[in-house]
N, C-alpha and C. Protein backbone atom coordinates (compact mmCIF):
# COMPACT_ATOMS: atom_id res chain seq x y z
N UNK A 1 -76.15 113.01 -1.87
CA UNK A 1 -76.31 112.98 -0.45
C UNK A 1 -76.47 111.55 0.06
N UNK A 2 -77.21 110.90 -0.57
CA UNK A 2 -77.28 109.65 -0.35
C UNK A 2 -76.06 109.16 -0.10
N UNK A 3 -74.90 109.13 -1.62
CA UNK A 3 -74.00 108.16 -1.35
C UNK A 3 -72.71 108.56 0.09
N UNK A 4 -72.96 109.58 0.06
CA UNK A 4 -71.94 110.31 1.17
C UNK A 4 -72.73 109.65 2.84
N UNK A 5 -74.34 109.52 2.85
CA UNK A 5 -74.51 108.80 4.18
C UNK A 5 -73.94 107.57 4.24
N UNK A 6 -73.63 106.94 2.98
CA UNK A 6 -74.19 105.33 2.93
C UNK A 6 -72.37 105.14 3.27
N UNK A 7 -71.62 105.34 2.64
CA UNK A 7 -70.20 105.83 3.07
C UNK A 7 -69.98 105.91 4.62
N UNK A 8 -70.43 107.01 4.88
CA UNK A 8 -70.46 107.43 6.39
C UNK A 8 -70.75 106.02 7.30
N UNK A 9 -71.43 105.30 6.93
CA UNK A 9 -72.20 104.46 7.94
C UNK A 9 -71.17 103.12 7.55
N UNK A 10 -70.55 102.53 6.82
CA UNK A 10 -68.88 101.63 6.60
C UNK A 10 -67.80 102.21 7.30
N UNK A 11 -67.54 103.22 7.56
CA UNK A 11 -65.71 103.15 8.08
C UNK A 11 -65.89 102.15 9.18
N UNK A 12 -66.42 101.33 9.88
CA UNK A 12 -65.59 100.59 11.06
C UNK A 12 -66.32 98.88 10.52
N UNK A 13 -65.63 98.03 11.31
CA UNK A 13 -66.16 96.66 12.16
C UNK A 13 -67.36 96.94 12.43
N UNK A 14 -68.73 95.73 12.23
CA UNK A 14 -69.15 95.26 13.03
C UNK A 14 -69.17 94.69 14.12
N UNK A 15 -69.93 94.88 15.04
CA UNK A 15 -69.43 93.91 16.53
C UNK A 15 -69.15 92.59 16.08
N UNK A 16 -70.52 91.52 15.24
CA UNK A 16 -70.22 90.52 15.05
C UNK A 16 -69.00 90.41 14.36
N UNK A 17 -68.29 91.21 13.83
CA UNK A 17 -66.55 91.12 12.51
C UNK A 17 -65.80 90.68 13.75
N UNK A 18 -65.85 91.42 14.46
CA UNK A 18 -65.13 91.83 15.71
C UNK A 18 -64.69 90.80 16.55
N UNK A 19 -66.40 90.24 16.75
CA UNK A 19 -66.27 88.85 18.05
C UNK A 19 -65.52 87.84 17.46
N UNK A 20 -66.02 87.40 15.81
CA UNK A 20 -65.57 86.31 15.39
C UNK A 20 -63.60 86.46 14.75
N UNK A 21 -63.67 87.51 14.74
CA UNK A 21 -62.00 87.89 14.82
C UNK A 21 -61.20 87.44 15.82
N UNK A 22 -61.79 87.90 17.29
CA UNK A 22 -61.54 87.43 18.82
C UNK A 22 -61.58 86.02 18.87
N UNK A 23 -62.83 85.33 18.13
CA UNK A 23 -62.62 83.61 18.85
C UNK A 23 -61.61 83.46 17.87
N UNK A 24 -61.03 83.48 16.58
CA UNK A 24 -60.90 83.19 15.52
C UNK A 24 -59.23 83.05 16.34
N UNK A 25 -58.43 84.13 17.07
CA UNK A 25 -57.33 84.38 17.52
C UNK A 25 -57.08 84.06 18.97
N UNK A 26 -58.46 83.55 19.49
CA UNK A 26 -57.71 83.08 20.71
C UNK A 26 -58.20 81.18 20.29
N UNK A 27 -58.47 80.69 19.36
CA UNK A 27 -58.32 79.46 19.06
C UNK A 27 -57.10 79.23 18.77
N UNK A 28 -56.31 80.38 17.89
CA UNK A 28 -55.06 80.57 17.25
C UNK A 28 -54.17 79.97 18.51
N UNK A 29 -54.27 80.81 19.52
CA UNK A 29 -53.51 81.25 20.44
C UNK A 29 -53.21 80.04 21.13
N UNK A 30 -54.81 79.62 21.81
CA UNK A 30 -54.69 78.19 22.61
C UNK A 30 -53.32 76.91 21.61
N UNK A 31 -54.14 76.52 20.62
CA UNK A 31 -53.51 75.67 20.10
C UNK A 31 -51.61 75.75 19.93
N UNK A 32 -51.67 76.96 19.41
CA UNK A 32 -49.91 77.52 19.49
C UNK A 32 -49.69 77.24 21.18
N UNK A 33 -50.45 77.94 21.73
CA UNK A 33 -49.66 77.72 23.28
C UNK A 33 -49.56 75.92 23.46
N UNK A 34 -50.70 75.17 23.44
CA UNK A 34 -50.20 73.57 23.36
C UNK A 34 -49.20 73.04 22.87
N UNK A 35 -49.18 73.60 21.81
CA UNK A 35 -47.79 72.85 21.07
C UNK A 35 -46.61 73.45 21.36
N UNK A 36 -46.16 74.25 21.96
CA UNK A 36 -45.17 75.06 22.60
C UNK A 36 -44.93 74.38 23.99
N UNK A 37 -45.67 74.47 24.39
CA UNK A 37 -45.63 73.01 25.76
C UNK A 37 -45.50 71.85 25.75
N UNK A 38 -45.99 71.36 24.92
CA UNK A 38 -45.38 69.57 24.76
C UNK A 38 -44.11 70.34 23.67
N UNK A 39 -43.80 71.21 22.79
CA UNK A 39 -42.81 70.85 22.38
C UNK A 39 -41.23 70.99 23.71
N UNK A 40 -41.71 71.91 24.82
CA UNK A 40 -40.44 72.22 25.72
C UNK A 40 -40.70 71.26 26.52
N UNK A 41 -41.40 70.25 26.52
CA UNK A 41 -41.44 69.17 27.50
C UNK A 41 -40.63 68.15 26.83
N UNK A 42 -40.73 67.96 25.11
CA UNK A 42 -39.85 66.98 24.74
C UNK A 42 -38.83 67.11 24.62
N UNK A 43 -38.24 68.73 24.38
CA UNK A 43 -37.08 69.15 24.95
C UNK A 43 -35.91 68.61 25.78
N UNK A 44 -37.02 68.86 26.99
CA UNK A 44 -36.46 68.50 28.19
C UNK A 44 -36.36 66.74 28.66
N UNK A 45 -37.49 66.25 27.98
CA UNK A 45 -36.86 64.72 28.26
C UNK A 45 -35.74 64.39 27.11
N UNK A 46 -35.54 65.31 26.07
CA UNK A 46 -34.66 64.56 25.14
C UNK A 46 -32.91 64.87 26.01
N UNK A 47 -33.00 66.08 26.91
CA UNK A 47 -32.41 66.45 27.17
C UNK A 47 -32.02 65.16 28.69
N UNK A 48 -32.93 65.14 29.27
CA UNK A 48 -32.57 64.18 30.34
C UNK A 48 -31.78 62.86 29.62
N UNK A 49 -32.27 62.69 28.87
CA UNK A 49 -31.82 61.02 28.06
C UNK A 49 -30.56 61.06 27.81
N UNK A 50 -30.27 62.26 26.95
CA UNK A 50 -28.95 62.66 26.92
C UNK A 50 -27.91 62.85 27.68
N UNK A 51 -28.38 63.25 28.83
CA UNK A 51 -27.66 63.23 29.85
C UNK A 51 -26.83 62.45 31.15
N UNK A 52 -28.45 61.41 31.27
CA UNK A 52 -28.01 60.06 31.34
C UNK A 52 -27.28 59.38 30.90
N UNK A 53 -27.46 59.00 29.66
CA UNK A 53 -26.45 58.30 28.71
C UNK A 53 -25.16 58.72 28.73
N UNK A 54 -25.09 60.32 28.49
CA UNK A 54 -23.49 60.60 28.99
C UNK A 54 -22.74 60.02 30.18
N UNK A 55 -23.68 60.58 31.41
CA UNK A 55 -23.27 60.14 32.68
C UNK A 55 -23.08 58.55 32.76
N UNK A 56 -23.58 57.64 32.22
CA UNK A 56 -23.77 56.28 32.28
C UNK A 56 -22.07 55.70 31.44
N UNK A 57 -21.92 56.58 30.32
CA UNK A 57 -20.64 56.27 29.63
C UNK A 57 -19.77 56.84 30.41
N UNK A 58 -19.72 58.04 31.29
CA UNK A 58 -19.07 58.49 32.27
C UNK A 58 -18.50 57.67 32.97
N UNK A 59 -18.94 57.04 33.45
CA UNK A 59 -18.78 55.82 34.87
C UNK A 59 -18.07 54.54 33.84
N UNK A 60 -18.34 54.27 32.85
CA UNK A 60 -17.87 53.05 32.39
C UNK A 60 -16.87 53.57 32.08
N UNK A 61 -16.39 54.94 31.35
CA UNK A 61 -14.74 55.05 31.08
C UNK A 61 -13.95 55.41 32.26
N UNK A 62 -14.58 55.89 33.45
CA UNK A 62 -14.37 56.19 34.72
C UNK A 62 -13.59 54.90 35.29
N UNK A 63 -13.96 53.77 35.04
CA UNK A 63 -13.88 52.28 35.37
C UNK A 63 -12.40 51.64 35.04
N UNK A 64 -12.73 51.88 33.76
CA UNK A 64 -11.76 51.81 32.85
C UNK A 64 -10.34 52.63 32.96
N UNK A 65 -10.22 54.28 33.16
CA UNK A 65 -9.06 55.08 33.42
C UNK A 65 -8.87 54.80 34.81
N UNK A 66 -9.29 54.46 35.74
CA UNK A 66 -8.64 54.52 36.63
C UNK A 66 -8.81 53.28 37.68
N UNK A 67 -9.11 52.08 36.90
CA UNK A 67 -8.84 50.72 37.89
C UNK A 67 -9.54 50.25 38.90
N UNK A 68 -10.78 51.39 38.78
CA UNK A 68 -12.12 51.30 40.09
C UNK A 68 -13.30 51.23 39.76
N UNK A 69 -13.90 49.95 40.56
CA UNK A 69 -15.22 50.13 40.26
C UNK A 69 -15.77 51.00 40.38
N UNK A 70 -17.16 51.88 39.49
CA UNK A 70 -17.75 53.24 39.58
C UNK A 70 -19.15 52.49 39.24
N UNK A 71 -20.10 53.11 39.90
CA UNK A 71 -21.48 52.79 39.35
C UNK A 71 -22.45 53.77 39.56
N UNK A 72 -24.17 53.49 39.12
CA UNK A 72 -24.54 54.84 38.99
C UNK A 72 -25.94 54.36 39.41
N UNK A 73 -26.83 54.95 40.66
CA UNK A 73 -27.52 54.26 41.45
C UNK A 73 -28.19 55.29 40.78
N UNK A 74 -29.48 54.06 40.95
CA UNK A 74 -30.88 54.94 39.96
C UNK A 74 -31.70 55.27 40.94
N UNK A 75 -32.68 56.16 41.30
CA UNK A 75 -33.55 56.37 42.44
C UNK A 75 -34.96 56.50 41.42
N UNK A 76 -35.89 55.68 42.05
CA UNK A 76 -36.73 56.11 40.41
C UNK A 76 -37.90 56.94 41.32
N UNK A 77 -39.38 57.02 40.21
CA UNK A 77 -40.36 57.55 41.41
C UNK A 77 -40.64 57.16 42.37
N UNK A 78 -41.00 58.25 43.70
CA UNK A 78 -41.42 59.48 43.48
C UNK A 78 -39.91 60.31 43.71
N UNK A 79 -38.71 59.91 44.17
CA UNK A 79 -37.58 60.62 44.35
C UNK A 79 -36.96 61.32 42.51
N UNK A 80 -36.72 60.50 41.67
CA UNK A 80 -36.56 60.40 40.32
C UNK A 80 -35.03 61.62 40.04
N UNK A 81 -33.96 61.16 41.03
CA UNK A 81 -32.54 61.42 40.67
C UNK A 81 -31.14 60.26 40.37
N UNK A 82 -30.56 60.72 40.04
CA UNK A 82 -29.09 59.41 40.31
C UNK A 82 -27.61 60.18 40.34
N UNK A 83 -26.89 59.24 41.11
CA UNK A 83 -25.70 59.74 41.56
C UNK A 83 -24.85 58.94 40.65
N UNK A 84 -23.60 59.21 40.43
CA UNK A 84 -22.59 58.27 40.19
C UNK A 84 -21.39 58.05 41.43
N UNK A 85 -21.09 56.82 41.42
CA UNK A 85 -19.90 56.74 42.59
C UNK A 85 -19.09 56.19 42.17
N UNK A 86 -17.54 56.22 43.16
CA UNK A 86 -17.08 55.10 42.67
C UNK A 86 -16.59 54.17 43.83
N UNK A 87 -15.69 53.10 43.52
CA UNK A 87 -15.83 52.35 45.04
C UNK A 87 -14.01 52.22 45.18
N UNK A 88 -13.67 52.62 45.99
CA UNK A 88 -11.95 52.30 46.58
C UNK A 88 -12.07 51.63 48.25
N UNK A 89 -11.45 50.64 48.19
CA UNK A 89 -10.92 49.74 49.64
C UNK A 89 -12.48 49.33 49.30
N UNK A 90 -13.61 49.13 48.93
CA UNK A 90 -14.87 48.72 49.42
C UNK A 90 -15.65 49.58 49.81
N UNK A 91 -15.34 50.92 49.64
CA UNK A 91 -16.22 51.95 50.31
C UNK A 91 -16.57 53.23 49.26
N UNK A 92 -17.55 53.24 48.61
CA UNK A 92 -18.51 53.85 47.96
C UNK A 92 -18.42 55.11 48.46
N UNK A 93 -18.02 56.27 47.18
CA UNK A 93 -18.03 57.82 47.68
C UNK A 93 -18.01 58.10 46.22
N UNK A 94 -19.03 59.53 45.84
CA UNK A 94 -19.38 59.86 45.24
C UNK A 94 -17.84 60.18 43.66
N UNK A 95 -18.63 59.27 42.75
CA UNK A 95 -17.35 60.19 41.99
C UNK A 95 -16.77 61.50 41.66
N UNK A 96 -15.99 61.61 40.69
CA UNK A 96 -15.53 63.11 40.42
C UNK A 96 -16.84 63.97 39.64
N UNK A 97 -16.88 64.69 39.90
CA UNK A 97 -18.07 65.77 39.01
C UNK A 97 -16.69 66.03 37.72
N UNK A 98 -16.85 65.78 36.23
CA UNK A 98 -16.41 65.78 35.20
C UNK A 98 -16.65 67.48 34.85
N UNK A 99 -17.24 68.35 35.19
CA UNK A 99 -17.18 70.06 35.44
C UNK A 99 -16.48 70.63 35.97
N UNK A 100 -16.71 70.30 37.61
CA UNK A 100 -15.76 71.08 38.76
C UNK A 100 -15.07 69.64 39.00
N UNK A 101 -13.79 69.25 38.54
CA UNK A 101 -12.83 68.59 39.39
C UNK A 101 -12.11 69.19 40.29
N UNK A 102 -12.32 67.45 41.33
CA UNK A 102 -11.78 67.90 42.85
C UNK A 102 -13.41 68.08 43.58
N UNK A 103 -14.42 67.62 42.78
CA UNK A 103 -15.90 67.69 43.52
C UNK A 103 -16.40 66.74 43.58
N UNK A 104 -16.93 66.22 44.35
CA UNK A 104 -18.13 65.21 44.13
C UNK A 104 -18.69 65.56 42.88
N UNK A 105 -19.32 64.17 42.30
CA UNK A 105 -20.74 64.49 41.33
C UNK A 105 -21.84 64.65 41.92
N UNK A 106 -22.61 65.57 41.68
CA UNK A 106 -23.68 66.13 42.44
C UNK A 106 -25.16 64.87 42.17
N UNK A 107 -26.19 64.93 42.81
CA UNK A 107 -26.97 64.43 42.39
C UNK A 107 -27.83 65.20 41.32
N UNK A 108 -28.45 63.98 40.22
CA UNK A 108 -28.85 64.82 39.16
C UNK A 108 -30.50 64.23 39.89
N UNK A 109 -30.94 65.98 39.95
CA UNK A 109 -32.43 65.70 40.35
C UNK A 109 -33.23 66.00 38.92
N UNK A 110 -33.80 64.57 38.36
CA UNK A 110 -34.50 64.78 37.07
C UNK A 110 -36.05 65.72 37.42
N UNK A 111 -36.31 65.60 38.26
CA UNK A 111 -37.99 66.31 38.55
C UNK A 111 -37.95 67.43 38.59
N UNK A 112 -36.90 68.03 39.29
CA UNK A 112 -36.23 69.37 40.08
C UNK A 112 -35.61 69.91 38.43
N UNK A 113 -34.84 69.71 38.44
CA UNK A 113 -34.09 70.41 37.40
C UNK A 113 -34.50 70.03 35.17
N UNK A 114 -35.18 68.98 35.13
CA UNK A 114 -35.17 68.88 33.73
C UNK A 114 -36.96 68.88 33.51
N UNK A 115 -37.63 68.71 35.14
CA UNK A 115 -38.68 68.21 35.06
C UNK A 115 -39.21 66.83 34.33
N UNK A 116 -38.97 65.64 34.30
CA UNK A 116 -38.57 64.19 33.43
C UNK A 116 -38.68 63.53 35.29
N UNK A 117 -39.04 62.32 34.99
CA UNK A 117 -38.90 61.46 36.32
C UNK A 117 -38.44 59.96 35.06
N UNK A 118 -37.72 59.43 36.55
CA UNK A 118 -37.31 57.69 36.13
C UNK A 118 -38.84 57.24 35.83
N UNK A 119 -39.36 56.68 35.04
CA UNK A 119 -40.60 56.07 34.98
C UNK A 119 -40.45 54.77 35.59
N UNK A 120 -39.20 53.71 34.99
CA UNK A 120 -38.79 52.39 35.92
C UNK A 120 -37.56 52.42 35.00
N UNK A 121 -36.76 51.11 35.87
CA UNK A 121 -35.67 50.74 35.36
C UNK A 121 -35.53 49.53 36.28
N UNK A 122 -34.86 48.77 35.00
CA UNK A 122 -34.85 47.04 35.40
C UNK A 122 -34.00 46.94 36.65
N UNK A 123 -32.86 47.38 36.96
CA UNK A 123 -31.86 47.18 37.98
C UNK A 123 -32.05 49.25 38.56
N UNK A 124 -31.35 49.01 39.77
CA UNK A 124 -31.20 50.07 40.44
C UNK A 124 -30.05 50.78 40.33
N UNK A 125 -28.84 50.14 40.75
CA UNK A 125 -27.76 50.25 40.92
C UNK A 125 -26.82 49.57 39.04
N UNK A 126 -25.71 50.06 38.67
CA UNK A 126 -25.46 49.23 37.67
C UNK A 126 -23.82 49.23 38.06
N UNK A 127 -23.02 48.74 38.24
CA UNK A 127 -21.46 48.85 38.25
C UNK A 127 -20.77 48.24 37.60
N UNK A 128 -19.75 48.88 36.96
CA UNK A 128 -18.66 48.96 35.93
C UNK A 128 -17.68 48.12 36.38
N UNK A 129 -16.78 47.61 36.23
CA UNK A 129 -15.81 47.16 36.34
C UNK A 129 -14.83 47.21 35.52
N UNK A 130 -13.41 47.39 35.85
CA UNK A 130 -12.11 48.15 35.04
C UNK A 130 -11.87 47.52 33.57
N UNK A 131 -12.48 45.60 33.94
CA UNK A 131 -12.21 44.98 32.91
C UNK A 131 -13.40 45.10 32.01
N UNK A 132 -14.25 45.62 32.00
CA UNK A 132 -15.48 46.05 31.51
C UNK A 132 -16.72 45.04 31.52
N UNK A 133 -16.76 44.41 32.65
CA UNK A 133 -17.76 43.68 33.17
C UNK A 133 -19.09 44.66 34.12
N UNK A 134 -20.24 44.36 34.07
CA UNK A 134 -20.97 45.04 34.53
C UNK A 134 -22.26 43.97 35.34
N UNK A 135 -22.44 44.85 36.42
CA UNK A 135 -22.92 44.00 37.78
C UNK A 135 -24.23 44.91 38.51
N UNK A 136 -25.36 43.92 38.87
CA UNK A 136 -26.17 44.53 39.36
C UNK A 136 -25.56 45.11 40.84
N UNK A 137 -26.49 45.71 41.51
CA UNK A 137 -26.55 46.34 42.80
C UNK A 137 -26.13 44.96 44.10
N UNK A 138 -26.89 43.67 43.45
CA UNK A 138 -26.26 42.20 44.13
C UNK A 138 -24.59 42.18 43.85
N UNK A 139 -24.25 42.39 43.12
CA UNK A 139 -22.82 42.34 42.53
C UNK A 139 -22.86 41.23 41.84
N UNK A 140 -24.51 40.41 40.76
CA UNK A 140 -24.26 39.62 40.20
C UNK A 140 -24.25 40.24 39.01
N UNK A 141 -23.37 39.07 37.95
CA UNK A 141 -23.21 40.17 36.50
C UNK A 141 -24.49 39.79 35.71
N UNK A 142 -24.69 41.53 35.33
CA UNK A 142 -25.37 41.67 34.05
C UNK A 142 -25.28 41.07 32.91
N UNK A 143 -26.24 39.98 32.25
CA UNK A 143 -25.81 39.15 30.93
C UNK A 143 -27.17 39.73 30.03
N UNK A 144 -28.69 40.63 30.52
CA UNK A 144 -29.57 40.80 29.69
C UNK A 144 -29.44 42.05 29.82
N UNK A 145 -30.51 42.60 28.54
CA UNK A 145 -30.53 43.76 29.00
C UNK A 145 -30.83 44.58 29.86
N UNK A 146 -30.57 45.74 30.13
CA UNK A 146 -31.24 46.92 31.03
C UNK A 146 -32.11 47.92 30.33
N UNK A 147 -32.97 48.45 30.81
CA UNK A 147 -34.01 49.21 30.50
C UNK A 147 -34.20 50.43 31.57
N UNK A 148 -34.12 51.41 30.82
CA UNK A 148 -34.23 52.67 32.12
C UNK A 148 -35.36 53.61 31.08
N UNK A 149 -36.25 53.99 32.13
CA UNK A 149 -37.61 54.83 31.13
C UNK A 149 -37.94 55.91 31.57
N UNK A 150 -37.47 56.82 30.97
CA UNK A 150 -37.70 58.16 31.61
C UNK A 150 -38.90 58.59 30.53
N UNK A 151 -39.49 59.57 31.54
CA UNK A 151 -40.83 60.25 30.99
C UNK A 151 -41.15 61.72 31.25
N UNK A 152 -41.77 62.61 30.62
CA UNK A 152 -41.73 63.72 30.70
C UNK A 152 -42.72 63.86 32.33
N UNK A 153 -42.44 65.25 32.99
CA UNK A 153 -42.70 64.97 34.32
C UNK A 153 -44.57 64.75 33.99
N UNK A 154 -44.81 63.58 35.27
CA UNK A 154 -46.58 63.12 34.64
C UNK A 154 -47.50 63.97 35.24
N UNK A 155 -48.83 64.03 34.55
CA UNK A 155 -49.60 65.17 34.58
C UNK A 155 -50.50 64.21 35.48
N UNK A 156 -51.07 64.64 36.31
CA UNK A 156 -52.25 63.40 36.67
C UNK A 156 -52.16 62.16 36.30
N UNK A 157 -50.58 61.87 36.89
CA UNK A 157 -50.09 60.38 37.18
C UNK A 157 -49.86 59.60 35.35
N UNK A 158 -50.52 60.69 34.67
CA UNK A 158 -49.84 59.89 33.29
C UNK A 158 -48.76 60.59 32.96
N UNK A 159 -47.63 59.62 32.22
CA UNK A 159 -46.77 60.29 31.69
C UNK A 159 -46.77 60.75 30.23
N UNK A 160 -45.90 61.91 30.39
CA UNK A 160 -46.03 62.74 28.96
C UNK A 160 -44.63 62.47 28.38
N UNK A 161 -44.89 61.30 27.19
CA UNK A 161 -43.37 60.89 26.62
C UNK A 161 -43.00 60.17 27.08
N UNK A 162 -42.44 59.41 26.54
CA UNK A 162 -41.77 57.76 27.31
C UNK A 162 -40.57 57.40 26.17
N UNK A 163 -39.30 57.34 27.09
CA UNK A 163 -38.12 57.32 26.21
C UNK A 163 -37.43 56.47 27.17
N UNK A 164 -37.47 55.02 26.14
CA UNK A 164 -36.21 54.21 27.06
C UNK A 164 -35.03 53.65 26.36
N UNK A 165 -34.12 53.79 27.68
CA UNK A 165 -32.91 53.61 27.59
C UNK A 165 -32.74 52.13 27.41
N UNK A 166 -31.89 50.91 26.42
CA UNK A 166 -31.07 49.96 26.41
C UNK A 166 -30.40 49.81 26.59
N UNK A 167 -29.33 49.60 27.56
CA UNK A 167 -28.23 49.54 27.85
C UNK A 167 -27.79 47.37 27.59
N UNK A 168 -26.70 46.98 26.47
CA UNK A 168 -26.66 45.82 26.37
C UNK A 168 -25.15 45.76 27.35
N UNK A 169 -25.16 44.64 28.17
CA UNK A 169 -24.04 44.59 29.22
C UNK A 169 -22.64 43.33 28.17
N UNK A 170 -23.71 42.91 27.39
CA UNK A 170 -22.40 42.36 26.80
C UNK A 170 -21.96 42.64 25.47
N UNK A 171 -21.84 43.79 24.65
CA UNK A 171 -21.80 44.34 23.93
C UNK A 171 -21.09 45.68 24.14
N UNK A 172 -22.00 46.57 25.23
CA UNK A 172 -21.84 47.76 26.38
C UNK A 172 -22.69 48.71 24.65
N UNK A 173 -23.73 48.25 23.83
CA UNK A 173 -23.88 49.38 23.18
C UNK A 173 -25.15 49.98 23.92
N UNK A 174 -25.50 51.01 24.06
CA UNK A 174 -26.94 51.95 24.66
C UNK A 174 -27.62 52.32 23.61
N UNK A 175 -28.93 52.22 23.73
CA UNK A 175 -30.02 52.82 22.46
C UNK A 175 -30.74 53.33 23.21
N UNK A 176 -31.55 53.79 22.21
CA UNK A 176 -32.74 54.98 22.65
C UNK A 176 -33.81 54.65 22.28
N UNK A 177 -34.87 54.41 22.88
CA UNK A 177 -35.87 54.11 21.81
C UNK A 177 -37.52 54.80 22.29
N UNK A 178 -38.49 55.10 21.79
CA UNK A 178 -39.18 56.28 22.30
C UNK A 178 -39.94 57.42 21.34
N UNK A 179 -41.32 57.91 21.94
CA UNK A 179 -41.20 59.25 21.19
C UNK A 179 -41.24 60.39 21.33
């Protein structure tokens, strides 16, 4: 009789099994959810960088195929988008969108769409030229480097991730550098 009470009184959890199960899985939880968030945040700036850089080689072969200056105006914070254009007779109109031809290129809003802002960048404006010379927004030429720093969008004014762009104007190679 005994052993049949003593039995009886084990089939379940203690409360305390119970509670420390609960903190045990929502410590689990928190930490997984953090790292799931900075990991889709680096995502997304690896993704902006990438994108840039395309668009940036965009405009320089843009330059190149078709005999016109094209350049690619940086807007940094708090706006944090850029356009590419190109320039015929002297007059600046948006280039071709390389997707929908026969379109403008749209503006790429980094805050809006990748969540990433320009953090800074040395020049604003950068333009190509057919012979592959490259010129600030003055239209004087680029001989140092450029630096463009994008950052994951900032939390209370700090940024999360910092990835900058090199662009060398007399070379034309781009690096990445960042973590």
């Amino acid at each position: 009789m005994i052993q049949s009470q003593h039995s009886m009184n084990r089939r379940g959890f203690t409360l305390i099994e119970l509670i420390i199960v609960m903190i045990i899985m929502g410590i689990l939880a928190t930490v997984t959810s953090v790292s799931t968030v900075n990991m889709i945040r680096g995502l997304r700036l690896n993704h902006a960088v990438k994108t840039l850089v395309q668009d940036i080689n965009y405009a320089r072969s843009m330059a190149n195929v078709t005999g016109k200056y094209h350049y690619i105006d940086l807007e940094v914070n708090p706006v944090n988008r850029y356009r590419l254009y190109k320039v015929v007779n002297m007059v600046p109109s948006p280039a071709e969108d390389p997707a929908k031809p026969g379109q403008p290129f749209p503006f790429v809003n980094l805050s809006s769409d990748l969540q990433t802002a320009i953090y800074s960048a040395s020049v604003s404006k950068i333009y190509f030229t057919p012979a592959g010379r490259w010129y600030d927004g003055n239209m004087q030429p680029l001989l140092s480097e450029i630096q463009i720093q994008l950052c994951g969008y900032p939390i209370n004014g700090n940024p999360a991730g910092l990835k900058t762009i090199r662009l060398n104007p007399l070379t034309g190679l781009i690096k990445v550098d960042g973590s």
